[in-house]
N, C-alpha and C. Protein backbone atom coordinates (compact mmCIF):
# COMPACT_ATOMS: atom_id res chain seq x y z
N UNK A 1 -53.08 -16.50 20.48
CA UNK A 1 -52.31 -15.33 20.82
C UNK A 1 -52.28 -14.39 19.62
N UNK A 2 -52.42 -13.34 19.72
CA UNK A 2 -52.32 -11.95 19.13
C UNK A 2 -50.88 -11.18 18.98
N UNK A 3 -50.21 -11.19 18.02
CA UNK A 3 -49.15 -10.01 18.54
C UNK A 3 -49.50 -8.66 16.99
N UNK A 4 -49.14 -7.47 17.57
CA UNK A 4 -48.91 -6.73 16.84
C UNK A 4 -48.20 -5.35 17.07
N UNK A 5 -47.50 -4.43 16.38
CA UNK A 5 -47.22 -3.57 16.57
C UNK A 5 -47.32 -2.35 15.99
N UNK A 6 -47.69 -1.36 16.93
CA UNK A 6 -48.50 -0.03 17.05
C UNK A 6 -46.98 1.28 16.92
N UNK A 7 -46.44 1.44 15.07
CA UNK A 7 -45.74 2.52 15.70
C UNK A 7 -45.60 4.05 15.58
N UNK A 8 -45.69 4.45 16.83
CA UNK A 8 -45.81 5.48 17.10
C UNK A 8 -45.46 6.10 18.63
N UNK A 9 -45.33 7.06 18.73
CA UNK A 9 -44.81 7.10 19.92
C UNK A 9 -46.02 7.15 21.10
N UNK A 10 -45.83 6.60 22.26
CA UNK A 10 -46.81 6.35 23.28
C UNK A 10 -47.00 7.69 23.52
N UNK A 11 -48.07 7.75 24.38
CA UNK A 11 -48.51 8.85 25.17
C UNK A 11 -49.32 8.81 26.05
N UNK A 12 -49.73 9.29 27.02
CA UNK A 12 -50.52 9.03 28.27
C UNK A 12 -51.53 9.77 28.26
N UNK A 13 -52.69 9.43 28.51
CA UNK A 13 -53.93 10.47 28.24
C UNK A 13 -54.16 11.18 29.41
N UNK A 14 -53.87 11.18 30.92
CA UNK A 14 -53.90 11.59 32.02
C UNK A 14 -53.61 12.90 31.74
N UNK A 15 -52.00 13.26 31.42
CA UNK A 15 -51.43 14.41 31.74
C UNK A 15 -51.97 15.57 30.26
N UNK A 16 -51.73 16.55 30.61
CA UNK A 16 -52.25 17.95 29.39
C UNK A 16 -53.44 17.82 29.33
N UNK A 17 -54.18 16.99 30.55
CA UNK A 17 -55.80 17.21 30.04
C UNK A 17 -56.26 18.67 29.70
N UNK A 18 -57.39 18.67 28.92
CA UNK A 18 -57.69 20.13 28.89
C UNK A 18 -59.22 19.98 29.96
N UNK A 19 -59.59 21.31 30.36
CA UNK A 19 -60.57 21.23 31.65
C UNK A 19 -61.60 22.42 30.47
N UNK A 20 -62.62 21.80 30.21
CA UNK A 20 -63.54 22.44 29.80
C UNK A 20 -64.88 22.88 30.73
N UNK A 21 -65.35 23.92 30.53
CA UNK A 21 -66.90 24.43 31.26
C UNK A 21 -67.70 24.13 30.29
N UNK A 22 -68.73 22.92 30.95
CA UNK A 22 -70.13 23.11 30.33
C UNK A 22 -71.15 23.35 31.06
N UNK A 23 -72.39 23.67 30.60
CA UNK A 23 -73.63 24.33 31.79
C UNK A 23 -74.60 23.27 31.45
N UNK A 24 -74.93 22.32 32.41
CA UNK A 24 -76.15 21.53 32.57
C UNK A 24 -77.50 21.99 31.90
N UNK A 25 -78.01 20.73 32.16
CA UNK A 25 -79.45 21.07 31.68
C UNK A 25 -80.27 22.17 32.75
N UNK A 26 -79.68 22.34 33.97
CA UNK A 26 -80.33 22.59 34.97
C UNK A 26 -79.47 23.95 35.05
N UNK A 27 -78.50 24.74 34.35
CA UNK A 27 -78.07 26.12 34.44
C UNK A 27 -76.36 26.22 35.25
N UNK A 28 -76.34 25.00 35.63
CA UNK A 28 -75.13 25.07 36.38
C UNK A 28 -74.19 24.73 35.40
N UNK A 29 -72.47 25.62 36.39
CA UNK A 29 -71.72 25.14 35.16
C UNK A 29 -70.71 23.89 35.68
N UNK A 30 -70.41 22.99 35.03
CA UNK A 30 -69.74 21.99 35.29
C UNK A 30 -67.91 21.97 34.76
N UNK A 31 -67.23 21.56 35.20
CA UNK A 31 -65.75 21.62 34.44
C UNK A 31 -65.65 20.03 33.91
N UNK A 32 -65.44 19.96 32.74
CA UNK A 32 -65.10 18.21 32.88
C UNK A 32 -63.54 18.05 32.10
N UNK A 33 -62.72 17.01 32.35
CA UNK A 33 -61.70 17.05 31.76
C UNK A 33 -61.91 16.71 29.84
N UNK A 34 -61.15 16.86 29.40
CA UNK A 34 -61.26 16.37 27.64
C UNK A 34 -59.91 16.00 27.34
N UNK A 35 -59.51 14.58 26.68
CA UNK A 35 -58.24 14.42 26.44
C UNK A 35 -57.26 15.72 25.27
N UNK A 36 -55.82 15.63 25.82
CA UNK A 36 -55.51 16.87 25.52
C UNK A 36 -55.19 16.58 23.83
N UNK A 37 -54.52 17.43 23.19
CA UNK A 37 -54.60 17.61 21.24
C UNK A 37 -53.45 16.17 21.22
N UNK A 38 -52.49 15.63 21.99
CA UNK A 38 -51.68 14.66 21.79
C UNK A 38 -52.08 13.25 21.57
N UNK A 39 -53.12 13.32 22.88
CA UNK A 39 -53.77 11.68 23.35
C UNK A 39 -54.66 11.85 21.92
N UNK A 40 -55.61 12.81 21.41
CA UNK A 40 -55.80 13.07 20.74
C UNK A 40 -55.48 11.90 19.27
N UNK A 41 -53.97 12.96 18.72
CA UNK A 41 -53.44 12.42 17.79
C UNK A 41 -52.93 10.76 17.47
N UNK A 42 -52.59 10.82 18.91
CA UNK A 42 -52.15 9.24 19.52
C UNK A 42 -52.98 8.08 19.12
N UNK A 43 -54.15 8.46 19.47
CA UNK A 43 -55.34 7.28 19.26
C UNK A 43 -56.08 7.40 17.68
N UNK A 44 -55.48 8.57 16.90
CA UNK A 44 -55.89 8.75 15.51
C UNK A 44 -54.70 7.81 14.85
N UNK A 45 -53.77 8.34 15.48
CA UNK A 45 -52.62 6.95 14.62
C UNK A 45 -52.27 6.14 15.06
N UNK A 46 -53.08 5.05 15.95
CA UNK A 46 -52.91 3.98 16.61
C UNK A 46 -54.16 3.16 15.57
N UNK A 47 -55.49 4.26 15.38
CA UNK A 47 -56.84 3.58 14.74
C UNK A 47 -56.53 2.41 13.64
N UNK A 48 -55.87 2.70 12.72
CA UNK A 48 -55.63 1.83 11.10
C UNK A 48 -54.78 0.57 11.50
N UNK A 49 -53.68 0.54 12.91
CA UNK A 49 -53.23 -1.13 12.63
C UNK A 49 -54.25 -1.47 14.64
N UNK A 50 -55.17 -1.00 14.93
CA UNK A 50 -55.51 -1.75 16.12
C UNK A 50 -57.09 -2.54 14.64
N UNK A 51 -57.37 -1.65 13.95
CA UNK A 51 -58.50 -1.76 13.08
C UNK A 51 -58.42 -2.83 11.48
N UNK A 52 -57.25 -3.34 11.37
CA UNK A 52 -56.16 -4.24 10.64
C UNK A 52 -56.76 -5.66 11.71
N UNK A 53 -56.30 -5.31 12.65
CA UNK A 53 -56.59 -6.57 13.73
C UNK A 53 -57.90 -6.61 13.97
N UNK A 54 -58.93 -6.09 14.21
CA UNK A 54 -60.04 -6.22 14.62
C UNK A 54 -60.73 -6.88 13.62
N UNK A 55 -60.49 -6.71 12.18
CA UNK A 55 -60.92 -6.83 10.47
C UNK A 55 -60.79 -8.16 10.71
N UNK A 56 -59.04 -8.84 11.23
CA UNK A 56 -59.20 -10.45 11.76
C UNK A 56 -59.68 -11.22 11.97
N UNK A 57 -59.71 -10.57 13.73
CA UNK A 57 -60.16 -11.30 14.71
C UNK A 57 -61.53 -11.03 15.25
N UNK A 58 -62.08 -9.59 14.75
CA UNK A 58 -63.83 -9.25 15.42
C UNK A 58 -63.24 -8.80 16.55
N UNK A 59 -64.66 -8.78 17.36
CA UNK A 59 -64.27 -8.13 18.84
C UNK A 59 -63.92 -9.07 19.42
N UNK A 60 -62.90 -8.64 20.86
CA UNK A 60 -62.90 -9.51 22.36
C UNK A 60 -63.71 -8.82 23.03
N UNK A 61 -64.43 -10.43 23.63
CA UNK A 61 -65.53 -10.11 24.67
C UNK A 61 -65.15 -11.21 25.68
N UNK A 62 -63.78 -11.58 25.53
CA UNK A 62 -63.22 -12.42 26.36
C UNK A 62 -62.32 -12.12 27.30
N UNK A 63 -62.10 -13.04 28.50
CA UNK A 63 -61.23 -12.31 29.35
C UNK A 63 -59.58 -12.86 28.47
N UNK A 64 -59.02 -11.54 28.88
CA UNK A 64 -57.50 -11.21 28.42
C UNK A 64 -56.78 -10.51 29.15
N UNK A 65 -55.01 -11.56 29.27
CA UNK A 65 -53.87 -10.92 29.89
C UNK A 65 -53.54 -9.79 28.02
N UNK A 66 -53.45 -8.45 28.32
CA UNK A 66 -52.95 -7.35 27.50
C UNK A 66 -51.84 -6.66 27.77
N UNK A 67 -50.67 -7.79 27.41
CA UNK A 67 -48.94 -7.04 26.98
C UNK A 67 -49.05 -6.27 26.34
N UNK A 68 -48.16 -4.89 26.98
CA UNK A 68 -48.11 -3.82 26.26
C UNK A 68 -46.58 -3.17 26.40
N UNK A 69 -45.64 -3.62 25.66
CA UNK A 69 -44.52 -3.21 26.16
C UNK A 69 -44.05 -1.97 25.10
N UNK A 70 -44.02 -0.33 25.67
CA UNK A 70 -43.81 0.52 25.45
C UNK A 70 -41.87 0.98 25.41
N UNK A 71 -42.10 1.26 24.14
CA UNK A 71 -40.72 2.21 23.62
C UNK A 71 -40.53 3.66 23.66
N UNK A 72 -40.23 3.93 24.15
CA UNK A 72 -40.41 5.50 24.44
C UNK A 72 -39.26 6.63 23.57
N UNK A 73 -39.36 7.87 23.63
CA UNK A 73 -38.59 8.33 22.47
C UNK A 73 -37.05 9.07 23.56
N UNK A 74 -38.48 9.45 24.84
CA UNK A 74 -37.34 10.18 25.58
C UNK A 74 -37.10 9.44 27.10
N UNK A 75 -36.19 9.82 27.91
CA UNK A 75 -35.77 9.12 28.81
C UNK A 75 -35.83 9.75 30.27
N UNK A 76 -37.51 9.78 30.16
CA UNK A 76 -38.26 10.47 31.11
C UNK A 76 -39.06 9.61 32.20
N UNK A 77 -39.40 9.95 33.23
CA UNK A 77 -39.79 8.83 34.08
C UNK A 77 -41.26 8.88 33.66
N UNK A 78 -41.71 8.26 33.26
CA UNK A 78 -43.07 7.27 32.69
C UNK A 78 -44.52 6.29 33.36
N UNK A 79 -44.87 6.87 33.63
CA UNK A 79 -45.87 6.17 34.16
C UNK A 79 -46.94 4.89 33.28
N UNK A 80 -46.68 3.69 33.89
CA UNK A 80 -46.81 2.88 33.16
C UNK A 80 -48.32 2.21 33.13
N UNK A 81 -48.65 2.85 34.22
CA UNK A 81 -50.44 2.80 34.25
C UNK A 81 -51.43 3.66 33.65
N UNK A 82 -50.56 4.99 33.67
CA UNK A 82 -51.27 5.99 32.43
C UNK A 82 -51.20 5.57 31.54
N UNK A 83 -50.01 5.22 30.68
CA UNK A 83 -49.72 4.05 29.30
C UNK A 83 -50.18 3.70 28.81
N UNK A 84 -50.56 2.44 29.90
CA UNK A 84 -51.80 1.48 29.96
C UNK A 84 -53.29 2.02 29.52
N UNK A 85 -53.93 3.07 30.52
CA UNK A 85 -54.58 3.66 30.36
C UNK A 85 -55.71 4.13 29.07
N UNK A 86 -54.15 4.57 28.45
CA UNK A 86 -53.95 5.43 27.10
C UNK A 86 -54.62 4.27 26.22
N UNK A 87 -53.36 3.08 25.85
CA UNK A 87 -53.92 2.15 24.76
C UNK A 87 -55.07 1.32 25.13
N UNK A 88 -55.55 1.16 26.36
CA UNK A 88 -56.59 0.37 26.35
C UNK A 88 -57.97 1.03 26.21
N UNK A 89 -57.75 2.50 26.24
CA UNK A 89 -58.98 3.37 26.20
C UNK A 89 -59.25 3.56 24.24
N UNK A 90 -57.81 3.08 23.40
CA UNK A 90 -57.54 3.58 22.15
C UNK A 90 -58.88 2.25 21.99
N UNK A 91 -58.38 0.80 22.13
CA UNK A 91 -58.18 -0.74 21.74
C UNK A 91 -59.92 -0.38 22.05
N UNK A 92 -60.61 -0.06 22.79
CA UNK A 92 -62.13 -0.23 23.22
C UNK A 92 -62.33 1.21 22.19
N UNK A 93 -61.50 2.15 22.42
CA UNK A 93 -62.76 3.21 20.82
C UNK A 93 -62.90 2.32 20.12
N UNK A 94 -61.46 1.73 19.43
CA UNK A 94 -61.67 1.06 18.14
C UNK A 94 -62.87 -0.06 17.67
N UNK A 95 -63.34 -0.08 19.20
CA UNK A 95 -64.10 -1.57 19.41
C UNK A 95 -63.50 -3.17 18.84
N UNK A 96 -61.98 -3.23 18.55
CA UNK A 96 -61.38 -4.46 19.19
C UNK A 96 -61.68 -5.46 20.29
N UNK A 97 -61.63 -4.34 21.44
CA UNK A 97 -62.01 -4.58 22.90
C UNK A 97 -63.38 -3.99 23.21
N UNK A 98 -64.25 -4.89 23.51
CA UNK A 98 -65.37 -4.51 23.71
C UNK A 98 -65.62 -3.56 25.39
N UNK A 99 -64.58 -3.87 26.51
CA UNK A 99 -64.29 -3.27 27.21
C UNK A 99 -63.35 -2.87 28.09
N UNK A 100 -62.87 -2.03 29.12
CA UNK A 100 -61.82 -2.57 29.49
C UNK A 100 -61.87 -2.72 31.39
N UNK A 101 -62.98 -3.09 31.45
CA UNK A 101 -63.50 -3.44 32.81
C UNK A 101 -62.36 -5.47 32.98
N UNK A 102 -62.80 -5.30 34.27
CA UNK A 102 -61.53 -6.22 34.74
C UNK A 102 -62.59 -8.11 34.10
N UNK A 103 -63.59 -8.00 33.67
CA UNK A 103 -63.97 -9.10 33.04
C UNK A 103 -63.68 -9.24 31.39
N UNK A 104 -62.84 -8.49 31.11
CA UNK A 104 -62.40 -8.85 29.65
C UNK A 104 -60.61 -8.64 29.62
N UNK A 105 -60.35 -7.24 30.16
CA UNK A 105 -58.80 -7.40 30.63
C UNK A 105 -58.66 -7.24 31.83
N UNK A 106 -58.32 -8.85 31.68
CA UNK A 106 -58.23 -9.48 33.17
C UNK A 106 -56.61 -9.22 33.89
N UNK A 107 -55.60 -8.72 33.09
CA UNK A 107 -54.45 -8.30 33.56
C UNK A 107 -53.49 -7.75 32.40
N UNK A 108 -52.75 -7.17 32.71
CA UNK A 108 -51.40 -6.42 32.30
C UNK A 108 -50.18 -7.12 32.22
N UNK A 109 -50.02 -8.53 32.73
CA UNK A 109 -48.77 -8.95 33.27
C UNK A 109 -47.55 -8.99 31.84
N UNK A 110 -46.60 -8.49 32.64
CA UNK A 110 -45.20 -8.44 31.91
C UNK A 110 -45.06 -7.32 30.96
N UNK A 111 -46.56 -6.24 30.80
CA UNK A 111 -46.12 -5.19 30.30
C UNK A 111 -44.79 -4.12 30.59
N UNK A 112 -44.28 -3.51 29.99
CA UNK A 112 -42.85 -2.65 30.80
C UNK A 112 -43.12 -1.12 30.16
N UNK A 113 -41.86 -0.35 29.94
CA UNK A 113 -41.47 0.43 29.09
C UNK A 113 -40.12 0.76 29.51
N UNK A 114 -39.67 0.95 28.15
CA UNK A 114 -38.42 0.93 27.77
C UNK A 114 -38.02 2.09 27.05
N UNK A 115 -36.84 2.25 26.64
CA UNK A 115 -36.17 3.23 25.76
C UNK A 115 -35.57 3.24 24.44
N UNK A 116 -36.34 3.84 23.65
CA UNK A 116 -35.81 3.23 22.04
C UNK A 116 -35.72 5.13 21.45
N UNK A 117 -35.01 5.87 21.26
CA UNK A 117 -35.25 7.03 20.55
C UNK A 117 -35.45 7.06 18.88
N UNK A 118 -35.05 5.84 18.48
CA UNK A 118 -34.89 5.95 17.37
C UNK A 118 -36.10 5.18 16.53
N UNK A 119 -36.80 4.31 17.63
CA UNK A 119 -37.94 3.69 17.11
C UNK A 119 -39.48 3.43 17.80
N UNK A 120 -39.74 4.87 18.84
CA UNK A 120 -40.85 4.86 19.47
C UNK A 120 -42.04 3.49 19.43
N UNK A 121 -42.41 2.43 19.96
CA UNK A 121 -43.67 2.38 19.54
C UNK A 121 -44.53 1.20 20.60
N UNK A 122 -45.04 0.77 20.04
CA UNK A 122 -46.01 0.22 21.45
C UNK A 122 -45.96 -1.43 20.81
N UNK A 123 -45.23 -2.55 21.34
CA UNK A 123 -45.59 -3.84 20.64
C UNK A 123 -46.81 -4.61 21.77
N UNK A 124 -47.87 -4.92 21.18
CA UNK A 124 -49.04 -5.79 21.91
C UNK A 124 -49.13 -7.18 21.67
N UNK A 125 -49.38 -8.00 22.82
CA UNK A 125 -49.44 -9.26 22.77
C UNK A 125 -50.72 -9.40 23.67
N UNK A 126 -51.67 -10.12 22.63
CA UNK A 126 -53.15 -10.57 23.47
C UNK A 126 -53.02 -12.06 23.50
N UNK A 127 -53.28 -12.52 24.92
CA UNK A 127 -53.52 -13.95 25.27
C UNK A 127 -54.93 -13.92 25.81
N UNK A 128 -55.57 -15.02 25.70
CA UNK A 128 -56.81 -15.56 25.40
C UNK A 128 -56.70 -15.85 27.36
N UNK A 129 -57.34 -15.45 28.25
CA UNK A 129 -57.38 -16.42 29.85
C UNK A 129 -58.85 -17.17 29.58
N UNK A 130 -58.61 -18.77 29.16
CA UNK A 130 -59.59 -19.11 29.21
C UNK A 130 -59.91 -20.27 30.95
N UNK A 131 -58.79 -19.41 31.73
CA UNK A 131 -58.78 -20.58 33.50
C UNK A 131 -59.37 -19.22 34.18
N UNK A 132 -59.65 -18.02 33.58
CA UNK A 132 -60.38 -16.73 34.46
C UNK A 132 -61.64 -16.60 34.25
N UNK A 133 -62.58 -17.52 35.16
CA UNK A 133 -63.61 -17.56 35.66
C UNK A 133 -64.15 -17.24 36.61
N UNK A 134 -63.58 -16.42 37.76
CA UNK A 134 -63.67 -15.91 38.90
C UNK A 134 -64.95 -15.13 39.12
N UNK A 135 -65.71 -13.92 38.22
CA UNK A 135 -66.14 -13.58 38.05
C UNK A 135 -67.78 -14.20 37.49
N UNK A 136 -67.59 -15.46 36.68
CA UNK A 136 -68.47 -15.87 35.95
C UNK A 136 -69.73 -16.13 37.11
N UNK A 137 -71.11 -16.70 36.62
CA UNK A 137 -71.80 -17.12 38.02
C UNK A 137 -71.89 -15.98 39.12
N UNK A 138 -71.29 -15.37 39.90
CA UNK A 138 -71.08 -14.98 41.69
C UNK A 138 -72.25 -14.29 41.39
N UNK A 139 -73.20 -14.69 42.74
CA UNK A 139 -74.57 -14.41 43.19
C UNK A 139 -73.98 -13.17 43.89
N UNK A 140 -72.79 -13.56 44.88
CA UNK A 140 -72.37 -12.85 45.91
C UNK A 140 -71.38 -12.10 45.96
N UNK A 141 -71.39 -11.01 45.19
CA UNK A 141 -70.37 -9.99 45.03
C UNK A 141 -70.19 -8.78 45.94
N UNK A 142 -68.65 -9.49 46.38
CA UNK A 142 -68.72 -8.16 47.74
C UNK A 142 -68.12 -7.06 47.51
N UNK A 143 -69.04 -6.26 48.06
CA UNK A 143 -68.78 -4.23 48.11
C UNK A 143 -67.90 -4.31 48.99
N UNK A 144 -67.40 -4.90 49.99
CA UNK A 144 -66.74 -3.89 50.81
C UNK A 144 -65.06 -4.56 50.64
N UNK A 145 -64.10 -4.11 51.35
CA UNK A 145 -62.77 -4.59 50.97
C UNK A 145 -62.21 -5.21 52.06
N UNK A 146 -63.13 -5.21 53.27
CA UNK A 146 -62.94 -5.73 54.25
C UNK A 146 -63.69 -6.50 54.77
């Protein structure tokens, strides 16, 4: 098990996207989103203690439950999958996490967020799933949901 803590105040990379125009190779112009100047800053001062841990432990290329229980500054309704989002998109720049497809973080369980004004910050707990094999082997992977 892994614990460490990230502080700074969370942020969600979803919302303030900025929408940029670029023009293809082919003349057309495209809009694509770009994370906004916050998510930005967020994942610049998250880099030095996710990169402390990585110096550790190397990469995960293993499947992992990734606790992420968020402190927040203000007492705003929060979306806890953007959150999510946010640090697991930080944890794979850093290359900690080699990805964050559902064969390496294999779940979220018992992540929350909470309210701290006085001490914003993100505490992480990585557990090792070495009984999540579900994935391993399957010849027969089904497309449809039905």
């Amino acid at each position: 098990m892994i614990k460490f803590i990230i502080p700074t105040k969370p942020v969600t990379k979803k919302n303030s996207q900025q929408i940029i125009p670029i023009t293809t190779k082919t003349g057309k112009i495209r809009h694509i989103p770009i994370p906004s100047a916050d998510y930005k800053k967020f994942e610049k001062e998250c880099l030095p203690y996710i990169n402390r841990v990585k110096a550790e432990i190397g990469v995960i290329n293993y499947p992992i439950n990734l606790e992420c229980v968020f402190f927040v500054e203000k007492k705003l309704r929060y979306d806890l999958s953007n959150l999510l989002n946010a640090i697991d998109d930080a944890l794979v720049h850093s290359g900690l996490i080699l990805d964050d497809n559902r064969d390496i973080i294999a779940g979220h369980d018992f992540s929350r967020v909470y309210h701290d004004k006085e001490n914003p910050r993100i505490e992480i707990k990585i557990t090792e799933m070495s009984d999540y094999a579900q994935w391993k082997n399957t010849k027969d992977v089904q497309t449809s949901l039905f």
